[in-house]
PDB file of N, CA and C in Angstrom:
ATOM      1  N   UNK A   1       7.865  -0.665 -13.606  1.00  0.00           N
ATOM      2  CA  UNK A   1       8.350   0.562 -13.017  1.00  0.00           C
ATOM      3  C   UNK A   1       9.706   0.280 -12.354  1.00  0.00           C
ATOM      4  N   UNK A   2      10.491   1.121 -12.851  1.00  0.00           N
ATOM      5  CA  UNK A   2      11.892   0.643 -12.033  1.00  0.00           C
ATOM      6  C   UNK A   2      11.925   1.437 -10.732  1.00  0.00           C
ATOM      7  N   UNK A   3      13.388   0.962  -9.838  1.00  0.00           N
ATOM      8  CA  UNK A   3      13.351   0.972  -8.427  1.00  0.00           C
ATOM      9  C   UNK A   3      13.328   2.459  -7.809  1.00  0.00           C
ATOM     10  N   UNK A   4      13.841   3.334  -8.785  1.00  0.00           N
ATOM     11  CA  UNK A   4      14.152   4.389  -8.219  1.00  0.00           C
ATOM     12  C   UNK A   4      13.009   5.517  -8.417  1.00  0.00           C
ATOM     13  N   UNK A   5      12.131   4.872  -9.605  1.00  0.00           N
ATOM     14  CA  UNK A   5      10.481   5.683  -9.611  1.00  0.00           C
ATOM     15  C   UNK A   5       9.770   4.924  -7.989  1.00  0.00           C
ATOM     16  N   UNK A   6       9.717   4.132  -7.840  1.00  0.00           N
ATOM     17  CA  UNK A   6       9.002   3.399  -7.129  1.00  0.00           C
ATOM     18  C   UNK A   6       9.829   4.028  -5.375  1.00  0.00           C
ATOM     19  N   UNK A   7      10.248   4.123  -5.458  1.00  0.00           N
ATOM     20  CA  UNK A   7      11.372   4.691  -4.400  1.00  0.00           C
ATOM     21  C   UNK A   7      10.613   6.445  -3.849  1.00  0.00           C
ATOM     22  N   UNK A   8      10.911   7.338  -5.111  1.00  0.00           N
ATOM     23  CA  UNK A   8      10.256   8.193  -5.453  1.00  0.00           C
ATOM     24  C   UNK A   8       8.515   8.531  -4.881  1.00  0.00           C
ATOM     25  N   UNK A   9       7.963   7.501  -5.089  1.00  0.00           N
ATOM     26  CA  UNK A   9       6.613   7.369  -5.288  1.00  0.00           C
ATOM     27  C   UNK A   9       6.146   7.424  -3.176  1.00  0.00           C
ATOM     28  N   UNK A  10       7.260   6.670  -3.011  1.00  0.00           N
ATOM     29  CA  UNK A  10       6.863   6.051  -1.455  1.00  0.00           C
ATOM     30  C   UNK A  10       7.341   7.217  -0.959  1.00  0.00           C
ATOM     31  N   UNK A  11       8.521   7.703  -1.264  1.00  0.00           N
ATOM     32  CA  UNK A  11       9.262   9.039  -0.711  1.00  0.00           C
ATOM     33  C   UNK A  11       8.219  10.343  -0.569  1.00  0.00           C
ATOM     34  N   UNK A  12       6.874  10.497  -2.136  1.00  0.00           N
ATOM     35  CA  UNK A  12       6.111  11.451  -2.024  1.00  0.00           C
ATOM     36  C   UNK A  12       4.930  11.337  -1.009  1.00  0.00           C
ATOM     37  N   UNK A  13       4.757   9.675  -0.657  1.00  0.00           N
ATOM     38  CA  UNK A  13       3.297   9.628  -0.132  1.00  0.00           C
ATOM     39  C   UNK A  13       3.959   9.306   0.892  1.00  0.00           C
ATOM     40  N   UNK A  14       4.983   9.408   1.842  1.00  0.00           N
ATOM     41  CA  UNK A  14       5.141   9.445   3.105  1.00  0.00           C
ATOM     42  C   UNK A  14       5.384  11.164   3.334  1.00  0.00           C
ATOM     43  N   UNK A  15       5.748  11.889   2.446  1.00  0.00           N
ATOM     44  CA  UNK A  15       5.706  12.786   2.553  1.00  0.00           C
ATOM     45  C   UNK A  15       4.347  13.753   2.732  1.00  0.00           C
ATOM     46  N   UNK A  16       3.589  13.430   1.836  1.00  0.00           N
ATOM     47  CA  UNK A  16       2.139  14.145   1.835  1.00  0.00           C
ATOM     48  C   UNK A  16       1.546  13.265   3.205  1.00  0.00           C
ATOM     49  N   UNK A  17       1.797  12.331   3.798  1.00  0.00           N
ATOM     50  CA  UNK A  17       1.276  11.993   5.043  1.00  0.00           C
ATOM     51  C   UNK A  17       1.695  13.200   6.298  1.00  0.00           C
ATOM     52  N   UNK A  18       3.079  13.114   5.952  1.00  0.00           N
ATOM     53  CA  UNK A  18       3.736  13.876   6.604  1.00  0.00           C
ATOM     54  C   UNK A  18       3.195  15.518   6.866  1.00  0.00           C
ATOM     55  N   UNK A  19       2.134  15.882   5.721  1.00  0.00           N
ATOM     56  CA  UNK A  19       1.864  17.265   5.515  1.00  0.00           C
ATOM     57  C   UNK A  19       2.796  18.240   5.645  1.00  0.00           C
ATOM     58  N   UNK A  20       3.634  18.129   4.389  1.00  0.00           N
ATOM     59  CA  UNK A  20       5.196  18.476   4.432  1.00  0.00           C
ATOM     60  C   UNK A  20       5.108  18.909   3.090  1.00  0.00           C
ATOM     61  N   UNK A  21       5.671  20.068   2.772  1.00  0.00           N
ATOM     62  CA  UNK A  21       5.687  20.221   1.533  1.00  0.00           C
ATOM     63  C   UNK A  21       7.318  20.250   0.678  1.00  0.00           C
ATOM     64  N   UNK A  22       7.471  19.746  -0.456  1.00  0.00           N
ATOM     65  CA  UNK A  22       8.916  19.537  -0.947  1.00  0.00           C
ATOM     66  C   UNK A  22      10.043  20.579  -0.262  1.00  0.00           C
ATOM     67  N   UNK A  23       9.864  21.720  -0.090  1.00  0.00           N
ATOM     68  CA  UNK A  23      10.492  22.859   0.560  1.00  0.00           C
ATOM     69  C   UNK A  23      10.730  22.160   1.679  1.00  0.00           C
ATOM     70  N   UNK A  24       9.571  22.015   2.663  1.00  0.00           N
ATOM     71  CA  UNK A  24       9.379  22.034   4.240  1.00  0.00           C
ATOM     72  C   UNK A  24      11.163  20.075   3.971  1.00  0.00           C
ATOM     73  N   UNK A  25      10.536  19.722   3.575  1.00  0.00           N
ATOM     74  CA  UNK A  25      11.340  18.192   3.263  1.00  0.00           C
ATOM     75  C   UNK A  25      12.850  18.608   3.365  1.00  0.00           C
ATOM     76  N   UNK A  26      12.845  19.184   2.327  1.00  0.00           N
ATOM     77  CA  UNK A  26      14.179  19.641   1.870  1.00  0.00           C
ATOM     78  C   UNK A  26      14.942  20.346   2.478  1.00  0.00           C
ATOM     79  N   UNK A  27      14.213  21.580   3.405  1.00  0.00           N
ATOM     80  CA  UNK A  27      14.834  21.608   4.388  1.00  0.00           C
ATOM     81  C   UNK A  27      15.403  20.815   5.692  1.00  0.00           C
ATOM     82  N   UNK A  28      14.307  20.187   6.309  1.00  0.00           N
ATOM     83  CA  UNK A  28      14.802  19.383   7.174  1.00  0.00           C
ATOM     84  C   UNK A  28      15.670  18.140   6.512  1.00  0.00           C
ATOM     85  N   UNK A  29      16.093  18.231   5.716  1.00  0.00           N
ATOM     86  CA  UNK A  29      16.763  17.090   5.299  1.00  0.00           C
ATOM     87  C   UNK A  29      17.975  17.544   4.551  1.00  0.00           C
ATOM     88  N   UNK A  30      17.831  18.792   4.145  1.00  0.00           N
ATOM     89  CA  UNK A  30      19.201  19.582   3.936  1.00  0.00           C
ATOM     90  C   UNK A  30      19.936  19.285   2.440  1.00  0.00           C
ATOM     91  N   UNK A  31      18.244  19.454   1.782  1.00  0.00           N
ATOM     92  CA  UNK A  31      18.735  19.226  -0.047  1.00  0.00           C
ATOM     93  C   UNK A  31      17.724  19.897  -0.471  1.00  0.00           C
ATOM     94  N   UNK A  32      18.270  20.740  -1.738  1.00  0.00           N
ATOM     95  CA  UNK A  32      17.399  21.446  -2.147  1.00  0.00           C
ATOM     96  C   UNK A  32      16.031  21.153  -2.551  1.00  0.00           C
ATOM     97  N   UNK A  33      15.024  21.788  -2.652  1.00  0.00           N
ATOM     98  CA  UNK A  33      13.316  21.616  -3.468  1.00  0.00           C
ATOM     99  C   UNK A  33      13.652  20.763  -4.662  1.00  0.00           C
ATOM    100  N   UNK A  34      14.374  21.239  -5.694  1.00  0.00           N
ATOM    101  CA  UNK A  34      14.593  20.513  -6.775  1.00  0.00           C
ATOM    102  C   UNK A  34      14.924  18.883  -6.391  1.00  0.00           C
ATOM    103  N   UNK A  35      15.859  18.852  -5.885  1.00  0.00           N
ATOM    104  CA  UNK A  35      16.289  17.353  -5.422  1.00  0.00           C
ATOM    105  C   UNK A  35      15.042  16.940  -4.782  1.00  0.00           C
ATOM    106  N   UNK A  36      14.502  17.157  -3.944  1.00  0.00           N
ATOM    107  CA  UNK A  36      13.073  16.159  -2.981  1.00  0.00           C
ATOM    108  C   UNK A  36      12.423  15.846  -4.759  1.00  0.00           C
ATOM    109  N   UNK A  37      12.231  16.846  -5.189  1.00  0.00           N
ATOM    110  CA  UNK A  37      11.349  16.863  -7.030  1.00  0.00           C
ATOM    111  C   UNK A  37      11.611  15.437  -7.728  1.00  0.00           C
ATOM    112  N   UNK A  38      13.241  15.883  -7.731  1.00  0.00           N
ATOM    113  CA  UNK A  38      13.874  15.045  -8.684  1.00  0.00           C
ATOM    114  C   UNK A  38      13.465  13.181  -8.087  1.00  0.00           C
ATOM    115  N   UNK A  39      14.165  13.215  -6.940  1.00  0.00           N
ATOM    116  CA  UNK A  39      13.840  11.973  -6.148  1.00  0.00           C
ATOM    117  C   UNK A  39      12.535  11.612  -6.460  1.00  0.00           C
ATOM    118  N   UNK A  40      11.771  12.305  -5.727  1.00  0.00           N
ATOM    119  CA  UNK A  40       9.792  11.817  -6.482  1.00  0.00           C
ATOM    120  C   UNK A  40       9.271  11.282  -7.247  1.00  0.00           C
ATOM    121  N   UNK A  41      10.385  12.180  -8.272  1.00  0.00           N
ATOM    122  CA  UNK A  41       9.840  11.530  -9.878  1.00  0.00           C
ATOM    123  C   UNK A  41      10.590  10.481  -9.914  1.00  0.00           C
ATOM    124  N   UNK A  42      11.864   9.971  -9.300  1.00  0.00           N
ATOM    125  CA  UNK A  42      12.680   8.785 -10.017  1.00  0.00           C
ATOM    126  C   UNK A  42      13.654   9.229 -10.949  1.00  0.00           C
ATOM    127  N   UNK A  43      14.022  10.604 -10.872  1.00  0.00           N
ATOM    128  CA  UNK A  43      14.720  11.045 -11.707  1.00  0.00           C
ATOM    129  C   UNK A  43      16.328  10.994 -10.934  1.00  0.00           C
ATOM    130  N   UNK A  44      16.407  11.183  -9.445  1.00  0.00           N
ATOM    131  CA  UNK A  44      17.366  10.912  -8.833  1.00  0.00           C
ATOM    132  C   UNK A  44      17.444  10.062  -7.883  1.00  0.00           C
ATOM    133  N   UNK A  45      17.948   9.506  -7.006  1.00  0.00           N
ATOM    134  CA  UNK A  45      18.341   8.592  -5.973  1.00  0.00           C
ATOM    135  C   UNK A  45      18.933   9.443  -4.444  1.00  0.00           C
ATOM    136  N   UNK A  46      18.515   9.298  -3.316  1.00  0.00           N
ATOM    137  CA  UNK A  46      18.957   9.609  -2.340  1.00  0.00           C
ATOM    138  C   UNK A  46      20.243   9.127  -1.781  1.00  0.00           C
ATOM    139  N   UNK A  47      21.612  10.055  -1.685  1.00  0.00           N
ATOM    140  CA  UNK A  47      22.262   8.881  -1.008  1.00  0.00           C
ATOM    141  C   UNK A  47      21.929   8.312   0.715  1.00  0.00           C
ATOM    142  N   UNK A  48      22.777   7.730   0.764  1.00  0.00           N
ATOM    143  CA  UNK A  48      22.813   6.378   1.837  1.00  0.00           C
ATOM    144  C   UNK A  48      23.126   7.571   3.395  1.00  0.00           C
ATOM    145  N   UNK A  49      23.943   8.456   3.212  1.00  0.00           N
ATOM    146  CA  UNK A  49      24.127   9.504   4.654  1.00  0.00           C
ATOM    147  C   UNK A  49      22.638  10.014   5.097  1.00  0.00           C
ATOM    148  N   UNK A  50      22.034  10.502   3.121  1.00  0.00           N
ATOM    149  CA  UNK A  50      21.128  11.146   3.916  1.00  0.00           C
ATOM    150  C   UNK A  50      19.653  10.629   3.624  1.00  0.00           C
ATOM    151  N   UNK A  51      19.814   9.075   3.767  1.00  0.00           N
ATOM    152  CA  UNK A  51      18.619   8.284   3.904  1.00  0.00           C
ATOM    153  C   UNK A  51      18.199   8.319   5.269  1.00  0.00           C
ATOM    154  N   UNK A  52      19.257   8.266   5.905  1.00  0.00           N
ATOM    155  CA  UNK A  52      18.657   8.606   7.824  1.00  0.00           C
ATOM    156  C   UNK A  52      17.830   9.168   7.898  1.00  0.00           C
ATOM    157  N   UNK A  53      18.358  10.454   7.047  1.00  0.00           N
ATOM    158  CA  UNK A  53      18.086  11.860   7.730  1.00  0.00           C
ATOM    159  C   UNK A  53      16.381  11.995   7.139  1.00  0.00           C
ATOM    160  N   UNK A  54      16.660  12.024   5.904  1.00  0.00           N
ATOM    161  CA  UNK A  54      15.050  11.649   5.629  1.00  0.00           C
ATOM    162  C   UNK A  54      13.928  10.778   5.547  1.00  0.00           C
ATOM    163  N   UNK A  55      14.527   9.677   6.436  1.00  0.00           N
ATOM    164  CA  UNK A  55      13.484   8.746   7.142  1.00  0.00           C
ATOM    165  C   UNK A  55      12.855   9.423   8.497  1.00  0.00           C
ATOM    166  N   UNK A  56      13.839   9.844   9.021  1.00  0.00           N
ATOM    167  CA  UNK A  56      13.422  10.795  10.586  1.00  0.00           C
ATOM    168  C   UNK A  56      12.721  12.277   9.999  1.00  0.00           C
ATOM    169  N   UNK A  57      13.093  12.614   9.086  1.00  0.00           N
ATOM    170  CA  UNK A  57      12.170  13.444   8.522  1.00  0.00           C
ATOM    171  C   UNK A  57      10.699  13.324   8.723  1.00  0.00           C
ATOM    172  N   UNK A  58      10.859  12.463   8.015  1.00  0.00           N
ATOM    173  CA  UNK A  58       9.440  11.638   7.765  1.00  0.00           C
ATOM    174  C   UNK A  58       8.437  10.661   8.385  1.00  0.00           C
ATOM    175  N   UNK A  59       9.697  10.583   9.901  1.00  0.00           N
ATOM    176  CA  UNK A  59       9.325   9.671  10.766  1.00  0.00           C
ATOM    177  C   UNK A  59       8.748   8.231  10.436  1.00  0.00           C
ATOM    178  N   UNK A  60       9.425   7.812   9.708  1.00  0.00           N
ATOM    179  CA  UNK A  60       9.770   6.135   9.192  1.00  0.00           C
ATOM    180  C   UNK A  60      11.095   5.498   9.329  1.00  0.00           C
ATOM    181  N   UNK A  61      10.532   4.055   9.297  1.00  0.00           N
ATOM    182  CA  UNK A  61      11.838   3.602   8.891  1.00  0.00           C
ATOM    183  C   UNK A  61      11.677   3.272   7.661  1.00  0.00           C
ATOM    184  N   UNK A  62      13.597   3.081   7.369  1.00  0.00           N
ATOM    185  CA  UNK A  62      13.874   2.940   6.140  1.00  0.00           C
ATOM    186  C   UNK A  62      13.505   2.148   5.143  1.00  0.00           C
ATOM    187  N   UNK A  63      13.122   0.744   6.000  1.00  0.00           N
ATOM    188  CA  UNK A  63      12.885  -0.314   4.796  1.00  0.00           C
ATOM    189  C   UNK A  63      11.301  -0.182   4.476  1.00  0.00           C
ATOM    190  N   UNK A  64      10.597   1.012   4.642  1.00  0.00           N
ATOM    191  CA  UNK A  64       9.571   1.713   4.086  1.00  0.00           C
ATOM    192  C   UNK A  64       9.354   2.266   3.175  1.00  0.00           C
ATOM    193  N   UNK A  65      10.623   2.523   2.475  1.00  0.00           N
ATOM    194  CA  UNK A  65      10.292   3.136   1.478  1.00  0.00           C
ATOM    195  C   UNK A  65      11.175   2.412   0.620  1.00  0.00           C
ATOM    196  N   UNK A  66      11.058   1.107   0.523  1.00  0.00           N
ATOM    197  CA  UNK A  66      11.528  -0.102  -0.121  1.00  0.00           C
ATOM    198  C   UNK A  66      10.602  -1.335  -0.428  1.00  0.00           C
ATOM    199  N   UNK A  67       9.488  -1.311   0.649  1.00  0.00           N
ATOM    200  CA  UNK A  67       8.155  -2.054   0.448  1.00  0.00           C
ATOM    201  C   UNK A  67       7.748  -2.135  -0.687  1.00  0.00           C
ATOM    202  N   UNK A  68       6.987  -3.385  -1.033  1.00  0.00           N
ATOM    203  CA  UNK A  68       5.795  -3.375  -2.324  1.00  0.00           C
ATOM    204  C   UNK A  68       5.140  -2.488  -2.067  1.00  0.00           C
ATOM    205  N   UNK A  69       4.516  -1.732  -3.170  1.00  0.00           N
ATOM    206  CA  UNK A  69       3.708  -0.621  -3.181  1.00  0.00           C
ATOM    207  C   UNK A  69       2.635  -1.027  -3.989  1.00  0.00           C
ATOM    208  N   UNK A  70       2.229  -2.140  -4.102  1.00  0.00           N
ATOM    209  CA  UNK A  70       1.448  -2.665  -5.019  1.00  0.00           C
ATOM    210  C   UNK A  70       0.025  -2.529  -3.842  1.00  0.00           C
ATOM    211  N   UNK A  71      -0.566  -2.605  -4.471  1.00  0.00           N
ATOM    212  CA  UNK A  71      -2.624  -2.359  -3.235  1.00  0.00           C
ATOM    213  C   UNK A  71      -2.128  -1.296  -2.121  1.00  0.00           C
ATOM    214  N   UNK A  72      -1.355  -0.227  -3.349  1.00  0.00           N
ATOM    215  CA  UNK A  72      -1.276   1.326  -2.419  1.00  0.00           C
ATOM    216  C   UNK A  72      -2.558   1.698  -1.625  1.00  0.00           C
ATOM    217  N   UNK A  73      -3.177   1.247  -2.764  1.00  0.00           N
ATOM    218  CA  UNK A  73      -4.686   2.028  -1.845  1.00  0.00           C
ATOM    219  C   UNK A  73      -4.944   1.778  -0.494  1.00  0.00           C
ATOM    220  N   UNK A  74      -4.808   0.581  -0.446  1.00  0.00           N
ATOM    221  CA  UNK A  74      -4.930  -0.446   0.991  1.00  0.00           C
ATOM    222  C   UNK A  74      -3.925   0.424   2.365  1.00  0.00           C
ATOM    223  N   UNK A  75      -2.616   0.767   1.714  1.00  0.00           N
ATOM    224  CA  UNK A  75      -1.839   0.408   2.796  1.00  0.00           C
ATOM    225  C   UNK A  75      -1.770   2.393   2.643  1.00  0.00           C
ATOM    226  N   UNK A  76      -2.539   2.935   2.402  1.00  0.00           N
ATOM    227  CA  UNK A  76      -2.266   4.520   2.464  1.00  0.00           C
ATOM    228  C   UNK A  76      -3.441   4.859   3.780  1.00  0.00           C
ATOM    229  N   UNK A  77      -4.743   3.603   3.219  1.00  0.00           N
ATOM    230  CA  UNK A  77      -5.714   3.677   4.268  1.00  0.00           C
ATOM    231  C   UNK A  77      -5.157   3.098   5.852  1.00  0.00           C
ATOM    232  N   UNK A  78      -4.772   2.164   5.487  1.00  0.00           N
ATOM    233  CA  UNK A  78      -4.180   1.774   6.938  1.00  0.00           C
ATOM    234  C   UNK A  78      -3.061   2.475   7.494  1.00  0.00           C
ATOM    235  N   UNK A  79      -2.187   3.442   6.809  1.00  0.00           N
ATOM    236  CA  UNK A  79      -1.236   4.114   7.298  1.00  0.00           C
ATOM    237  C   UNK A  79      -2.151   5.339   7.648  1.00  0.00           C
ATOM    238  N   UNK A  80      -3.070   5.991   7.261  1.00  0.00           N
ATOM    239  CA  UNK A  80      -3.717   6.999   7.742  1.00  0.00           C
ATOM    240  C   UNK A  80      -4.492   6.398   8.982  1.00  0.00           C
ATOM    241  N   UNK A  81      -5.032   5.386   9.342  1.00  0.00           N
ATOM    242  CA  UNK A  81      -5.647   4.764  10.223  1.00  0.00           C
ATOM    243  C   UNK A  81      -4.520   4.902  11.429  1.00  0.00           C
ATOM    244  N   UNK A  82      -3.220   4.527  10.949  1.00  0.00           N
ATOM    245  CA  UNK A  82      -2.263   4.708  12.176  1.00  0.00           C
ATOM    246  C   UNK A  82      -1.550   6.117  12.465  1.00  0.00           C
ATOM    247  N   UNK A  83      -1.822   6.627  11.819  1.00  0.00           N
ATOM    248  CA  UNK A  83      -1.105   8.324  12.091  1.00  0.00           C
ATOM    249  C   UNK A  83      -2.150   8.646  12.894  1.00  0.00           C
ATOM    250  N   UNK A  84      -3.819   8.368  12.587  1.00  0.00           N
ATOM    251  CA  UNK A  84      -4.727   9.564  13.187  1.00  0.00           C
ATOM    252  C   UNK A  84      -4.438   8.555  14.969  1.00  0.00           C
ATOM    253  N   UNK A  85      -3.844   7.538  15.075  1.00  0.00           N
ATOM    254  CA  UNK A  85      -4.029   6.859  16.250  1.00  0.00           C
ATOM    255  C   UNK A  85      -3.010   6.671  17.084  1.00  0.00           C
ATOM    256  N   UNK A  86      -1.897   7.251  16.609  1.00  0.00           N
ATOM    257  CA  UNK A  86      -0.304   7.434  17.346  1.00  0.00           C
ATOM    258  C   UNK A  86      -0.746   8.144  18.430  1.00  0.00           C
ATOM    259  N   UNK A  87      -1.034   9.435  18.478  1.00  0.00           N
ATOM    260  CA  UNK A  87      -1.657  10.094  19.673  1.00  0.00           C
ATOM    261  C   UNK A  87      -2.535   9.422  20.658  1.00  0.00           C
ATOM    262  N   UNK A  88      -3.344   8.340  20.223  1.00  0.00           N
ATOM    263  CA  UNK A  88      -4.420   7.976  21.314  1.00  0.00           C
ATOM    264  C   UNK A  88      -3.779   7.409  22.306  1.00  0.00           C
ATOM    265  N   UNK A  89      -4.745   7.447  23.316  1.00  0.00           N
ATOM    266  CA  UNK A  89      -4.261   6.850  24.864  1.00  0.00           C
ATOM    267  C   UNK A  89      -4.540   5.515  24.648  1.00  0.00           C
ATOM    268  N   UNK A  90      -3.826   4.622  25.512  1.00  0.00           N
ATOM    269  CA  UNK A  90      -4.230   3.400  25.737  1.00  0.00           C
ATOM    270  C   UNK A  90      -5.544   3.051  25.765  1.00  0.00           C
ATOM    271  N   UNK A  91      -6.360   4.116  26.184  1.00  0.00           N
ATOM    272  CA  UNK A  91      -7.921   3.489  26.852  1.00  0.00           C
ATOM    273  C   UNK A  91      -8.591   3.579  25.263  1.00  0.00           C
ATOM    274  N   UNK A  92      -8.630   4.927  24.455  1.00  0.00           N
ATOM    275  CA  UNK A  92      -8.810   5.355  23.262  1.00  0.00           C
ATOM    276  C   UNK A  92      -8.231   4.184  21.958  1.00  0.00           C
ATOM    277  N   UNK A  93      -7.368   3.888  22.185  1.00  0.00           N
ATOM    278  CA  UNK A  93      -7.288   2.602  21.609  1.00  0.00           C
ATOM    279  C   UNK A  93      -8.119   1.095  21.682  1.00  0.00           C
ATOM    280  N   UNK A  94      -8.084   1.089  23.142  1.00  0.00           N
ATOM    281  CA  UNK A  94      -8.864  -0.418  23.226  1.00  0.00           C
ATOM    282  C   UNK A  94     -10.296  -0.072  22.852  1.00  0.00           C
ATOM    283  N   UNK A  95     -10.843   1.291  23.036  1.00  0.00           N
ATOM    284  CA  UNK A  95     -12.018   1.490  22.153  1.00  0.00           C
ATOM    285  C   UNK A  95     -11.975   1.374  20.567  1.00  0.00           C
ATOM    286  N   UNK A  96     -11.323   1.838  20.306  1.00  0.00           N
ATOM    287  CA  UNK A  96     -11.201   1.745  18.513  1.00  0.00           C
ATOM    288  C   UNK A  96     -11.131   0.253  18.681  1.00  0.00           C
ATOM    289  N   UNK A  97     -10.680  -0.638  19.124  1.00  0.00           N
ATOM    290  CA  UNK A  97      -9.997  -1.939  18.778  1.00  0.00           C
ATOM    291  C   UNK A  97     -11.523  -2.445  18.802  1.00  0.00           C
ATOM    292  N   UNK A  98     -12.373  -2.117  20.041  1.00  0.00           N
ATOM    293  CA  UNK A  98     -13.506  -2.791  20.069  1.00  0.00           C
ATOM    294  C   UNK A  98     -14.439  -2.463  19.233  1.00  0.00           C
ATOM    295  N   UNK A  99     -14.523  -0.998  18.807  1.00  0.00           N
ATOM    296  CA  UNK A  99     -15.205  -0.751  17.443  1.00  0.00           C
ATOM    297  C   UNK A  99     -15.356  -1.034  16.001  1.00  0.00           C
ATOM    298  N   UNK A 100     -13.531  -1.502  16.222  1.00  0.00           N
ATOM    299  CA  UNK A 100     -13.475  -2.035  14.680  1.00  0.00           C
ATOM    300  C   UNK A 100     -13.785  -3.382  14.579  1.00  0.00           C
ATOM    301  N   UNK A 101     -13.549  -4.174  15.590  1.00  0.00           N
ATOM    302  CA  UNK A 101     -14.292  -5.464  16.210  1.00  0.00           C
ATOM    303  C   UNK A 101     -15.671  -5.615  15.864  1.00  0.00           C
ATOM    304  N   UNK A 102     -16.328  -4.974  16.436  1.00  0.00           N
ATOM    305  CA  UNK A 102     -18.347  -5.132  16.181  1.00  0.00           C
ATOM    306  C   UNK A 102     -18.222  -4.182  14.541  1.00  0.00           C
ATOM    307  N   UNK A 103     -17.661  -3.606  14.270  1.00  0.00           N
ATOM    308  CA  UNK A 103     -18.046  -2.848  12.762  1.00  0.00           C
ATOM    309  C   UNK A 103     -17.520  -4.334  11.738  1.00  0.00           C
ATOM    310  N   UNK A 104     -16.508  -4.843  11.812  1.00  0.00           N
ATOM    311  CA  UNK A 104     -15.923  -6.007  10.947  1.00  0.00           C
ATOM    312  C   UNK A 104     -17.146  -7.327  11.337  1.00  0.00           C
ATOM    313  N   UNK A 105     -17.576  -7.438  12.492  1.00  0.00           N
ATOM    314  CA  UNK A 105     -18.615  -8.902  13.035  1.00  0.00           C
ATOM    315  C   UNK A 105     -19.690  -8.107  12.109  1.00  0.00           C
ATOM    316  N   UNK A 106     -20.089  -7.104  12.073  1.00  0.00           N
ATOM    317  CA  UNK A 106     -21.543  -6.304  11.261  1.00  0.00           C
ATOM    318  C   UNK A 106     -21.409  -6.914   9.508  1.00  0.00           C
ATOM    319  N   UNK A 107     -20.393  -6.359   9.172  1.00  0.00           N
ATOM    320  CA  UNK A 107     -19.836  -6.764   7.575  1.00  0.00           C
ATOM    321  C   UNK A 107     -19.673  -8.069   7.435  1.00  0.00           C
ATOM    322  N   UNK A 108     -19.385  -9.090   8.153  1.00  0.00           N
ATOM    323  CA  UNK A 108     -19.158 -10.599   7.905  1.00  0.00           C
ATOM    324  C   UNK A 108     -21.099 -10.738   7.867  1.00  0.00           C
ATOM    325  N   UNK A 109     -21.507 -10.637   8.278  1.00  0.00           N
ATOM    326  CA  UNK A 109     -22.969 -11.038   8.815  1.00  0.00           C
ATOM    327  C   UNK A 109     -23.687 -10.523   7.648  1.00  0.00           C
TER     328      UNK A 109
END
């Protein structure tokens, strides 16, 4: 798969994290529906001004959507694991931490 499908690919699934739809994108990023499309598929390339703009879009950084994308599965679960947990409080965290703690000691055993 070349760079600019693969580019594409990370661009759509930070986007559908985002619960953003190509429109909603394209606006805040100030390129038409077609272009977010085109990009997706690998059919076009984003330039470099408005890579900023649609990383903050998307609330990433950039060298995110440059990563191996290889054991997507893996890292879509753990990126959903961290979106639903950006909001939690400190205390709400050290609970999850301790839950996932005794749930992982359960599965080794």
């Amino acid at each position: 798969m070349n760079l600019k499908k693969l580019f594409g690919l990370r661009v759509k699934h930070y986007r559908l994290l985002s619960n953003l739809s190509q429109e909603e994108l394209a606006e805040r990023v100030g390129l038409s529906s077609h272009t977010i499309s085109y990009i997706e598929r690998g059919k076009n390339f984003i330039s470099m001004s408005k890579l900023s703009i649609l990383c903050s879009a998307l609330d990433i950084k950039p060298y995110q959507l440059f990563i191996d994308i290889t054991n997507m599965d893996n890292k879509n679960k753990i990126e959903e694991i961290n979106n639903l947990l950006k909001p939690a409080t400190e205390k709400q965290l050290n609970i999850f931490i301790s839950l996932l703690k005794n749930i992982l000691d359960i599965e080794q055993k």
